[in-house]
Protein backbone atom coordinates (compact mmCIF):
# COMPACT_ATOMS: atom_id res chain seq x y z
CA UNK A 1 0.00 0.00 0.00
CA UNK A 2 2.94 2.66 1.09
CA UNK A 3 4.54 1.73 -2.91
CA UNK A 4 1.13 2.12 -4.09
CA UNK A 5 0.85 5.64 -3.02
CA UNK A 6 4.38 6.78 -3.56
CA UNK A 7 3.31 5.28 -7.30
CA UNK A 8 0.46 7.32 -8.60
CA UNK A 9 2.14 10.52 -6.42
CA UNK A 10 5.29 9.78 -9.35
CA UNK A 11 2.29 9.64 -11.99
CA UNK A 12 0.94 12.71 -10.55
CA UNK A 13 3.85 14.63 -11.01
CA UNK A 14 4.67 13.58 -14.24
CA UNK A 15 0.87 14.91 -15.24
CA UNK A 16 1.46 18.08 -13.62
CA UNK A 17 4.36 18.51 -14.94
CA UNK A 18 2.80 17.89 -18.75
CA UNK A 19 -0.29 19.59 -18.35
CA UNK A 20 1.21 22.43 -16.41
CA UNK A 21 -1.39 22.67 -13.72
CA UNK A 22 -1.36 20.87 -10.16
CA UNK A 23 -2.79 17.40 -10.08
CA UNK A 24 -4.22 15.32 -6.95
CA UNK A 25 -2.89 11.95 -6.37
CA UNK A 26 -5.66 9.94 -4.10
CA UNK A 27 -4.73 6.47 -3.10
CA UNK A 28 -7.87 4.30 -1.32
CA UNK A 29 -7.90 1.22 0.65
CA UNK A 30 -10.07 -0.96 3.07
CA UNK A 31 -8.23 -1.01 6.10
CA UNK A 32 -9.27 -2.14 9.69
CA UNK A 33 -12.08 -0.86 11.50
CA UNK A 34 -11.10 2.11 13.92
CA UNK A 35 -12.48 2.48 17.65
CA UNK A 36 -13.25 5.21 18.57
CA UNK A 37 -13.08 6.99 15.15
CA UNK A 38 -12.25 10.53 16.42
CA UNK A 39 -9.70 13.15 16.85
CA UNK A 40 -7.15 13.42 20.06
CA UNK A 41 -6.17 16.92 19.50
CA UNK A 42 -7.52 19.44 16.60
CA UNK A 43 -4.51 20.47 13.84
CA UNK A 44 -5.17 22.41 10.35
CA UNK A 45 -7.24 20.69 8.80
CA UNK A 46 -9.20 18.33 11.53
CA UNK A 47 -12.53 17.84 10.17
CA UNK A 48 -15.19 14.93 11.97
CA UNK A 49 -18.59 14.06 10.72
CA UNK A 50 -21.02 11.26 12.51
CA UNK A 51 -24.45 11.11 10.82
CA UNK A 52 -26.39 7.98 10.44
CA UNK A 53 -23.91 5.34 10.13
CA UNK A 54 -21.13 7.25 8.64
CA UNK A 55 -18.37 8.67 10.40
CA UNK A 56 -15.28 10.71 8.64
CA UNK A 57 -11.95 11.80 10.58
CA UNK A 58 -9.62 13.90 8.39
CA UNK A 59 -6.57 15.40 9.08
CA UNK A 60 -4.32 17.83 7.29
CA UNK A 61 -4.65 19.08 3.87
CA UNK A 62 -3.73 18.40 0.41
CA UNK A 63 -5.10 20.71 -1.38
CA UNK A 64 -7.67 23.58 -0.35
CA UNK A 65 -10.32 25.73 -1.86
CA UNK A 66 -11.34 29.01 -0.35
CA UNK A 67 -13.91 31.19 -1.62
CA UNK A 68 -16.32 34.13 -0.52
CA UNK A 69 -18.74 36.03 -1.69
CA UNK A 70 -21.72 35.11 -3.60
CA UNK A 71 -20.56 32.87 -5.79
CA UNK A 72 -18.63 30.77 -3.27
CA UNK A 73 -20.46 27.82 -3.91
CA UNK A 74 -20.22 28.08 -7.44
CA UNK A 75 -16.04 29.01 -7.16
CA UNK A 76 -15.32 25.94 -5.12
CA UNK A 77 -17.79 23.57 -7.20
CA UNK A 78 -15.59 24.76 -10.74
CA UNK A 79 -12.28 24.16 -8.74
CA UNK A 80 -13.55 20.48 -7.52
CA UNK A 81 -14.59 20.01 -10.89
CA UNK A 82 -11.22 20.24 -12.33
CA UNK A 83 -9.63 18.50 -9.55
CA UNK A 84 -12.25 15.79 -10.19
CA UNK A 85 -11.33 15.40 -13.79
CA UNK A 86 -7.54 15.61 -13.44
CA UNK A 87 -6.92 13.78 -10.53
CA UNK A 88 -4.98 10.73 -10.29
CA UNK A 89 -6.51 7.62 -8.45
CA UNK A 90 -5.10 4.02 -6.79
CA UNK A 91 -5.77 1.60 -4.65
CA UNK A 92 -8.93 -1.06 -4.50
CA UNK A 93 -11.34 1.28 -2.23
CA UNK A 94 -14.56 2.73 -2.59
CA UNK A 95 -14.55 5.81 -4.75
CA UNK A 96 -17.75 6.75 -3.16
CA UNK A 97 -15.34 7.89 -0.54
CA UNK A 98 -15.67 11.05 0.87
CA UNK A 99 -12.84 13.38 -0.81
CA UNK A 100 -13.69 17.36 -0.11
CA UNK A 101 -14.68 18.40 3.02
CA UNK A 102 -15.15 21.76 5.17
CA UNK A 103 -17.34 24.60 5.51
CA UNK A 104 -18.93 27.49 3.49
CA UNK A 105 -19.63 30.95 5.80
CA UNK A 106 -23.35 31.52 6.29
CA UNK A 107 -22.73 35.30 4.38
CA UNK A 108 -21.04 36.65 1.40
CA UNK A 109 -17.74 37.79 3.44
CA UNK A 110 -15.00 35.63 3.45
CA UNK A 111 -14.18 32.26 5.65
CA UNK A 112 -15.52 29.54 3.32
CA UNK A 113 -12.80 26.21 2.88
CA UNK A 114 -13.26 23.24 1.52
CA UNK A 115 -10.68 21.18 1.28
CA UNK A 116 -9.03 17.47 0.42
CA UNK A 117 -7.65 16.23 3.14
CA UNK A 118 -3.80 14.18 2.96
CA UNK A 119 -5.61 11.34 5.76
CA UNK A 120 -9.46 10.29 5.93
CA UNK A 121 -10.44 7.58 7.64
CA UNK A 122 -14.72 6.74 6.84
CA UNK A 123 -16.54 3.79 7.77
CA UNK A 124 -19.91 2.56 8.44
CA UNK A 125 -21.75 1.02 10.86
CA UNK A 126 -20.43 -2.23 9.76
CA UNK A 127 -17.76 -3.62 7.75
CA UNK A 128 -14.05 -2.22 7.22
CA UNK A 129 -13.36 1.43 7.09
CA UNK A 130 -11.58 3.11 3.94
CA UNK A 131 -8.47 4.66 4.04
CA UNK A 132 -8.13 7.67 1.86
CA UNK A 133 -4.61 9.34 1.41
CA UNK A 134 -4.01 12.21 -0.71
CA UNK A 135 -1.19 14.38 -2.12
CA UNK A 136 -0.96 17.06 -4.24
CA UNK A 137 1.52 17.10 -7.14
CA UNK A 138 3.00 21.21 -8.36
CA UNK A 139 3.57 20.93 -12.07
CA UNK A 140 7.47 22.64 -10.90
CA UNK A 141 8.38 20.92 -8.04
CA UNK A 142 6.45 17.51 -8.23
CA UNK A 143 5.08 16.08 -4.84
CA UNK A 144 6.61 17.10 -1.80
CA UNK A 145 9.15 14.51 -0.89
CA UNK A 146 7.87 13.79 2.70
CA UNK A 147 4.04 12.97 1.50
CA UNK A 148 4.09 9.49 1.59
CA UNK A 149 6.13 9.73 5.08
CA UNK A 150 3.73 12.24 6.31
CA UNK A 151 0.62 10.41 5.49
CA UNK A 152 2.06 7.56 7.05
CA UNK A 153 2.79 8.97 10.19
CA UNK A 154 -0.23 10.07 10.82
CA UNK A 155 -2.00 6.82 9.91
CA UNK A 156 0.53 5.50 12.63
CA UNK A 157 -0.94 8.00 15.05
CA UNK A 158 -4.54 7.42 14.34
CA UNK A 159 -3.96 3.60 14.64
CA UNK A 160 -2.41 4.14 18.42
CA UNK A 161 -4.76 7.07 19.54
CA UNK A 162 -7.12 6.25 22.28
CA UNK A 163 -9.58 8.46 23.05
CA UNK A 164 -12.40 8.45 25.74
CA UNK A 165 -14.88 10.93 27.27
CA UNK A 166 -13.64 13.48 29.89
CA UNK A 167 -14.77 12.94 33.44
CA UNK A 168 -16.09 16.20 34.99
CA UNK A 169 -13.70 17.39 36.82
CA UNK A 170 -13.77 19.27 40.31
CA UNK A 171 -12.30 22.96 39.11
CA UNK A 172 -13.77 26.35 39.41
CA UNK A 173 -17.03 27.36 37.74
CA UNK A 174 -17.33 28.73 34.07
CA UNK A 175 -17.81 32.49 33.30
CA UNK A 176 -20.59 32.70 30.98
CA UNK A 177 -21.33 36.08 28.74
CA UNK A 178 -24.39 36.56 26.82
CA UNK A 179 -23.62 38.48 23.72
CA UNK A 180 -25.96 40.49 23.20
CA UNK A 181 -27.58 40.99 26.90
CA UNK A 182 -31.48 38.99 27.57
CA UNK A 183 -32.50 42.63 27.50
CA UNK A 184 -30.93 43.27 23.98
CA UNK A 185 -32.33 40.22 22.12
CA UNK A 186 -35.70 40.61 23.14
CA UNK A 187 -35.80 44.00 22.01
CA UNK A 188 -34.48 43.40 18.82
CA UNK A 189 -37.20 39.92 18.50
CA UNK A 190 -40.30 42.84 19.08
CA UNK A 191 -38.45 45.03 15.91
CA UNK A 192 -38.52 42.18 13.88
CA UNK A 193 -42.24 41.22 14.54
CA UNK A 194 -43.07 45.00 14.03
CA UNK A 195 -41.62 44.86 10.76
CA UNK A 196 -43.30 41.76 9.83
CA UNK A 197 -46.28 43.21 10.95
CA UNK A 198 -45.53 45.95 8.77
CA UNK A 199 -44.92 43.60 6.43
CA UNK A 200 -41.67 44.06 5.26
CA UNK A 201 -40.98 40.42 5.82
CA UNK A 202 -42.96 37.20 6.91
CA UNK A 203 -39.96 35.49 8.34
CA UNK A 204 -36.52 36.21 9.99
CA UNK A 205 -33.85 34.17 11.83
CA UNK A 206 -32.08 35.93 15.07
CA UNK A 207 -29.52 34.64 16.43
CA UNK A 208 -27.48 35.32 19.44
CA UNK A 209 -24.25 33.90 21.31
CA UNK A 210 -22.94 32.87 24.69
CA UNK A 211 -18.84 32.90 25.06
CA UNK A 212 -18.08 31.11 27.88
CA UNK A 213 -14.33 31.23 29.32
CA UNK A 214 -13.03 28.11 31.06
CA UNK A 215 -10.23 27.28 32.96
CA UNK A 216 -8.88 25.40 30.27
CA UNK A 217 -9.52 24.03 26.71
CA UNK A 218 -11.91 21.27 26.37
CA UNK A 219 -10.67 17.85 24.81
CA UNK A 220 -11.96 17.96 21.39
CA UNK A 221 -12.23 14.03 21.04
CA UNK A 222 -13.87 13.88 24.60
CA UNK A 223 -16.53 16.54 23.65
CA UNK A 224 -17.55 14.85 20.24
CA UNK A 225 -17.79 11.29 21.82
CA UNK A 226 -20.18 13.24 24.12
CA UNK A 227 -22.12 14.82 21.65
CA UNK A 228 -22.54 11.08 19.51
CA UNK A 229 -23.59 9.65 22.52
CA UNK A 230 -25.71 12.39 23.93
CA UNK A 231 -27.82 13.63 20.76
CA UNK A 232 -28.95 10.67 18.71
CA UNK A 233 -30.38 11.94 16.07
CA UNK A 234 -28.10 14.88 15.06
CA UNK A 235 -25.18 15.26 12.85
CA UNK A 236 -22.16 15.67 14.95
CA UNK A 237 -19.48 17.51 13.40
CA UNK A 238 -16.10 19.42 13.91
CA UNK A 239 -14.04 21.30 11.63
CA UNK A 240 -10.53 22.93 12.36
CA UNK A 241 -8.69 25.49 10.80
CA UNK A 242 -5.15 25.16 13.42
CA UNK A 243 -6.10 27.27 16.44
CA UNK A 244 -9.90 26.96 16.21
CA UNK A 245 -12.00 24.33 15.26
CA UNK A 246 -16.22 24.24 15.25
CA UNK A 247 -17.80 21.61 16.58
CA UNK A 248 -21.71 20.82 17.01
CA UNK A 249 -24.47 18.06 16.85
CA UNK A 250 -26.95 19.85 14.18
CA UNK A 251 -30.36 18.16 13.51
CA UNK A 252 -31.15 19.49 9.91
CA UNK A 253 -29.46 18.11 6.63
CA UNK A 254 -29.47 20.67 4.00
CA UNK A 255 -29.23 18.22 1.03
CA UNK A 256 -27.86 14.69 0.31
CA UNK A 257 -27.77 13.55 -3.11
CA UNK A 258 -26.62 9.78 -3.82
CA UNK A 259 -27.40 7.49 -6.45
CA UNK A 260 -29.24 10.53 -8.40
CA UNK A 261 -31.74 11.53 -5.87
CA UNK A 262 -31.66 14.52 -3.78
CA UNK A 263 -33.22 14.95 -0.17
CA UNK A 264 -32.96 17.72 1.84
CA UNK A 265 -34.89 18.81 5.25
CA UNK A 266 -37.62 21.31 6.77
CA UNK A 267 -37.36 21.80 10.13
CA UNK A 268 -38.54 24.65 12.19
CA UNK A 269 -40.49 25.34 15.17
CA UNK A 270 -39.20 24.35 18.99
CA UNK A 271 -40.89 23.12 21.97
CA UNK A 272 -38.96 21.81 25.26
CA UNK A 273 -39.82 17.98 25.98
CA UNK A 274 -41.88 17.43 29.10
CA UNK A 275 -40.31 15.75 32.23
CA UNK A 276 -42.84 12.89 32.35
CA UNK A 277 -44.25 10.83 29.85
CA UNK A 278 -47.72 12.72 29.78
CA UNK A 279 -46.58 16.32 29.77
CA UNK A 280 -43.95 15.07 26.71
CA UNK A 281 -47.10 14.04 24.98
CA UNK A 282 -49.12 16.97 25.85
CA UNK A 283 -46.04 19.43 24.40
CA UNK A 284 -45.93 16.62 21.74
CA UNK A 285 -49.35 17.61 20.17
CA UNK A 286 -49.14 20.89 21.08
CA UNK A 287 -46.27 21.61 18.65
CA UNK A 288 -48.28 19.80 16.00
CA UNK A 289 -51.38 22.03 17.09
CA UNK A 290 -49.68 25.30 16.99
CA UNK A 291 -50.91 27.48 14.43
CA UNK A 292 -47.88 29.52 14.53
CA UNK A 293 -45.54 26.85 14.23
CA UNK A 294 -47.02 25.04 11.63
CA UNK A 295 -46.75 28.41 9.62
CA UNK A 296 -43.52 28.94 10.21
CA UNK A 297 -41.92 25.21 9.26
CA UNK A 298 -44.81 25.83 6.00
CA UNK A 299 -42.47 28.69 4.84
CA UNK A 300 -39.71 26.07 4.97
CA UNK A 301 -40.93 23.26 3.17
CA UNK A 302 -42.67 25.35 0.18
CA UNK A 303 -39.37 27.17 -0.51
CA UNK A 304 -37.64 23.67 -0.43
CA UNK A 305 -39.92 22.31 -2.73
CA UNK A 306 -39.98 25.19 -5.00
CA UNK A 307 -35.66 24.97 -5.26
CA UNK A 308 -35.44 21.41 -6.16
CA UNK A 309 -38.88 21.60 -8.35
CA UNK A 310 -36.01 23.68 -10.76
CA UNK A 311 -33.74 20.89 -10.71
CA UNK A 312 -35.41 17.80 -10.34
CA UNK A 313 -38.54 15.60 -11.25
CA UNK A 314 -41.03 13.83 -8.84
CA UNK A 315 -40.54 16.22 -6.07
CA UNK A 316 -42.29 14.99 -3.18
CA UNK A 317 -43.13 16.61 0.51
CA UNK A 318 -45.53 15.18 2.85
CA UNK A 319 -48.77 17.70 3.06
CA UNK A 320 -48.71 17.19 6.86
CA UNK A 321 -44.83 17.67 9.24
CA UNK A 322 -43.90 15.75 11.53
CA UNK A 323 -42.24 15.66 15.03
CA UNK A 324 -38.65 15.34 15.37
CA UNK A 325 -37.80 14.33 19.01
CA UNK A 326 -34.33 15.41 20.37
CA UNK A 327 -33.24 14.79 23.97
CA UNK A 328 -33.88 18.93 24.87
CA UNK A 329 -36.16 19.69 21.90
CA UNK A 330 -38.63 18.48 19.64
CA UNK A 331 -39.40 20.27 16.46
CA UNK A 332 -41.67 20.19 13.37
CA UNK A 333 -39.60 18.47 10.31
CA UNK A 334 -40.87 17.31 6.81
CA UNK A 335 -38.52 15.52 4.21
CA UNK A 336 -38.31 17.11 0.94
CA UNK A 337 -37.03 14.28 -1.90
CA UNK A 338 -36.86 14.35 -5.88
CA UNK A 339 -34.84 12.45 -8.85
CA UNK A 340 -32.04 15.15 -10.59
CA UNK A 341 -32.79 15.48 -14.02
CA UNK A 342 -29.30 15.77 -14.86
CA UNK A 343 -27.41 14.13 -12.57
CA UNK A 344 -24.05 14.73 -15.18
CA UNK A 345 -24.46 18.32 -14.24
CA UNK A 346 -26.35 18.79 -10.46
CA UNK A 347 -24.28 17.48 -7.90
CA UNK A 348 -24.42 18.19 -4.17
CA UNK A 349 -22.80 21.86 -4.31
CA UNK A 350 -24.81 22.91 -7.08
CA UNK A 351 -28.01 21.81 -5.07
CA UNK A 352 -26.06 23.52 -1.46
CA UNK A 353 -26.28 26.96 -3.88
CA UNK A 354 -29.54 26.48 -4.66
CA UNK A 355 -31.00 26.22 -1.14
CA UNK A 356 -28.65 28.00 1.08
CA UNK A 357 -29.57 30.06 3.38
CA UNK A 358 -33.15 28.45 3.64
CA UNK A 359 -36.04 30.46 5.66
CA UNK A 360 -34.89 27.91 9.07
CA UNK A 361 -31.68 30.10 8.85
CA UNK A 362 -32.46 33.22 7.34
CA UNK A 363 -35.78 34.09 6.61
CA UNK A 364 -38.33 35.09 3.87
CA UNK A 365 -38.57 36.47 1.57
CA UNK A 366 -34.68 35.99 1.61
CA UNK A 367 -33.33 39.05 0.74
CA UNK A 368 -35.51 41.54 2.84
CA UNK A 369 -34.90 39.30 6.02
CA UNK A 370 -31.37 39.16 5.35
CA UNK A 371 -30.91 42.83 4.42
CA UNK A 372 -32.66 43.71 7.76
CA UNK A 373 -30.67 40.70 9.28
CA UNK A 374 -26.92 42.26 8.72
CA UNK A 375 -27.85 45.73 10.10
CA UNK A 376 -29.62 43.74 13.13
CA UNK A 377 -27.40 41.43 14.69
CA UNK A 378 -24.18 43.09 14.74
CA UNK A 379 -21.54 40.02 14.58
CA UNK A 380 -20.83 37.50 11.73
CA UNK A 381 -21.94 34.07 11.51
CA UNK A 382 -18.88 32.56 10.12
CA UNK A 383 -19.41 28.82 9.44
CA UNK A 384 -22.57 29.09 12.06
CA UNK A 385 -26.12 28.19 10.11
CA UNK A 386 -23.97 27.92 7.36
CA UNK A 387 -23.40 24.59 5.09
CA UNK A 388 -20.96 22.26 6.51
CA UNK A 389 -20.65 18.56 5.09
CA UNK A 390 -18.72 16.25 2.37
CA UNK A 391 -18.71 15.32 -1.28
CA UNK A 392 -16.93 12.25 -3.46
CA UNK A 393 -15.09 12.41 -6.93
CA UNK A 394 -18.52 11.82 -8.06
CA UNK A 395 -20.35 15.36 -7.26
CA UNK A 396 -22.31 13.74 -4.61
CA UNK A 397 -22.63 13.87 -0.99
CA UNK A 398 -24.02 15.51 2.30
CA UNK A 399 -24.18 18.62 3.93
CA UNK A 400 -25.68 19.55 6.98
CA UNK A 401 -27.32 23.22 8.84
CA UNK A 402 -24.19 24.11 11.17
CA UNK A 403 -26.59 24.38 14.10
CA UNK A 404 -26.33 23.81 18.06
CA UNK A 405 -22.43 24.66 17.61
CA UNK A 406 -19.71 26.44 19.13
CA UNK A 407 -16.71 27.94 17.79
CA UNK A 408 -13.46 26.86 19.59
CA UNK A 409 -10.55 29.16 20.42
CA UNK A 410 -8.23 27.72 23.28
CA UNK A 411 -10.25 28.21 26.68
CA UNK A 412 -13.03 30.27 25.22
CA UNK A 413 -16.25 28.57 23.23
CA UNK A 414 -18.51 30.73 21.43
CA UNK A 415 -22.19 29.09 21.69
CA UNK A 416 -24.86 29.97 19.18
CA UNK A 417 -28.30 29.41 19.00
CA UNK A 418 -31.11 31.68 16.84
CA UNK A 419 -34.69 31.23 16.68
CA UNK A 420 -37.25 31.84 13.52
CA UNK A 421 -39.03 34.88 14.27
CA UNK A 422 -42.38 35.34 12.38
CA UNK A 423 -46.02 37.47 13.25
CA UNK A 424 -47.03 36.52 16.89
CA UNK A 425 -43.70 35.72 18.43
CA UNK A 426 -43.03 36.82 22.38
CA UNK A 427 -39.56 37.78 22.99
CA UNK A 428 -39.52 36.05 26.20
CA UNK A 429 -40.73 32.73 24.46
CA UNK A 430 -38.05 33.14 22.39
CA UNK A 431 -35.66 33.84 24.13
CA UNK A 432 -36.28 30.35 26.62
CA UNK A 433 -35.70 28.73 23.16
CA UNK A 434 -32.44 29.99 22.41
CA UNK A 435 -31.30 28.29 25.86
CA UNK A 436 -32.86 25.36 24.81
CA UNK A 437 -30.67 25.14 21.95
CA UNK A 438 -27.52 26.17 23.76
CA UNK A 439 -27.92 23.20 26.06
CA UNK A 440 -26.58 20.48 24.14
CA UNK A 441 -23.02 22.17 23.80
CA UNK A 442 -22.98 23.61 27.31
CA UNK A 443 -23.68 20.03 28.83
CA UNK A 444 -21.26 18.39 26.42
CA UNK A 445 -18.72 21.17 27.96
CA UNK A 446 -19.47 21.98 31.14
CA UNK A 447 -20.42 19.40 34.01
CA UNK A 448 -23.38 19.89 36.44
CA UNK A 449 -20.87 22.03 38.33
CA UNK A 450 -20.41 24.50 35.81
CA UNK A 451 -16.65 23.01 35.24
CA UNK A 452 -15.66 21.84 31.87
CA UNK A 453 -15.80 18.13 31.13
């Protein structure tokens, strides 16, 4: 396997060197299963993914493609496509693989990366994982000489690592900072239903943050086996950049496409569960009663409908939602589905442009909610509510809502949460939510204590 690679990185070169342009070399290969599947520490280039049977752990980079603005989506799905077609492949493993990963910036400003990474490591729920290793060759200097080495190494490392949940430990309490102040966000929830009152806008998305300082950084692998084990149901994902990574355990997909289909998710509306089995059940069918909530996860699924109605055929949508039960929340969720008429020329990041931002992030009609939106909330997003996920040498794959997340800097984690904001919302109502949606990453960090786990 370590000739194999060092083989098609030689053929690599030699294409670069013709054609003039870089060229990936990307060797797969069924390897033994790997338990736990997750990081130790995060590096440049970390990126973790558990949804439905599939995890992904990636480490370093081969090759990456930033982008911002506008076209983003459309700037890294060109570069990928010329990647795609020149790239170099070996080895006897799937090429289903996942190949580019990262995350695209909810906004236009910059902070968008995708990138392929030199180690992946996915597997299923059963069977052997697939190794992926990846160089890139310069059509000038070749592939750097220490690739293979490198690559190996850190399939070495990953191989030894052990990693298991932090205990809570006894250590001083958190500080916790709510950014803006309770008194803030509700204020700025009653400007946004005047204006949709006013109608200006049916629909908008606030969001708000918590930074909470702790006595020392949390252990990235500890806090995502948390999250897997804590939020069935979710997407639990991390992505680092060197110093920071973002990590979170999102429940909306914002499109899949395999095998020519396409499916992506409504979800909107929030209720807490109950503590006992017959007030869950009462809050249960009072979500699915709720007037308001059922006209706010409506907005959703007919603007999800509409998007893929332009690129595919037999779109279908349930006429009734349903209830998606999460260990803190429960919300109202619909599955969108429909065949690609062209699957040669729709793959996953055309379909990502297409529906990104969706009214569960952003609001409707999109462009008046979001012009009111970037004079309202005063930070940026970054990769929050934006489109995080994965796709193959084949133009498909998955990407997920970056919800229920927290960016990580050192001892500092920057919690956010937003709630959809339409005609007869009460601040205070809405502001509860947004601590209902902050509580699966403060108790994957912090312990009953307040101390970081």
């Amino acid at each position: 396997m370590h000739a194999g690679f060092e083989e098609i990185c030689a053929k690599a070169a030699a294409e670069a060197g013709n054609a003039g342009h870089p060229v990936l070399a990307v060797w797969r290969e069924e390897i033994e299963r790997v338990e736990p599947l997750l990081p130790s520490t995060p590096s440049r280039g970390t990126f973790f993914w558990s949804s439905g049977d599939l995890t992904i752990l990636a480490m370093d980079r081969a090759a990456a493609f930033p982008a911002e603005g506008p076209n983003r989506f459309a700037e890294v799905r060109r570069a990928w496509e010329r990647a795609a077609r020149t790239m170099v492949g070996g080895g006897p493993g799937d090429r289903a693989t996942p190949a580019l990963v990262g995350a695209f910036s909810f906004g236009d400003g910059p902070g968008s990366l995708m990138w392929v990474p030199r180690v992946l490591v996915a597997q299923r729920a059963r069977g052997p994982a697939t190794l992926c290793l990846a160089a890139r060759a310069d059509p000038v200097h070749g592939v750097e000489d220490d690739a293979a080495r490198t690559a190996w190494r850190a399939v070495s490392w990953l191989a030894n690592t052990v990693v298991r949940p932090c205990p809570p430990l006894p250590v001083t309490g958190a500080v916790i900072e709510e950014l803006p102040t309770a008194g803030e966000w509700k204020a700025m929830v009653a400007r946004a239903v005047g204006h949709i009152e006013a109608g200006r806008f049916s629909k908008v998305v606030l969001a708000r943050r918590l930074r909470v300082r702790l006595p020392y950084p949390p252990d990235l692998g500890g806090l995502l086996h948390t999250l897997v084990g804590a939020q069935p149901g979710t997407t639990v994902f991390a992505a680092g950049t060197g110093t920071r990574t973002f990590a979170g355990a999102t429940p909306e997909r914002l499109v899949a496409v395999r095998g020519g289909r396409a499916e992506t998710m409504s979800l909107a509306a929030t209720l807490p569960r109950g503590s006992t089995g017959g007030d869950d059940a009462r809050l249960r069918a009072e979500l699915l009663g709720d007037a308001k909530c059922r006209r706010e996860q409506a907005i959703v699924t007919d603007m999800l409908r509409g998007a893929l109605a332009g690129v595919c055929h037999e779109v279908e949508a349930p006429d009734e939602p349903e209830v998606l039960d999460l260990p803190h929340v429960r919300h109202l969720h619909s599955r969108v589905r429909g065949r690609i008429a062209d699957p040669e020329t729709t793959g996953v990041l055309d379909l990502v442009e297409r529906l990104h931002p969706t009214p569960a992030v952003g609001g409707h009609p999109r462009e008046e909610a979001l012009g009111w939106l970037r004079a309202a909330e005063r930070f940026d997003r970054g990769w929050y509510s934006g489109p995080i996920g994965w796709v193959n040498a084949g133009h498909e794959g998955d990407f997920a809502v970056a919800l229920r997340s927290a960016l990580l800097d050192g001892a500092v984690a920057t919690l956010f949460a937003g709630c959809g904001i339409v005609a007869g919302s009460d601040p205070e109502r809405e502001l509860a939510e947004t601590w209902l949606k902050f509580r699966p990453m403060l108790s994957a960090l912090l312990d009953d204590q307040g101390g970081p786990r």
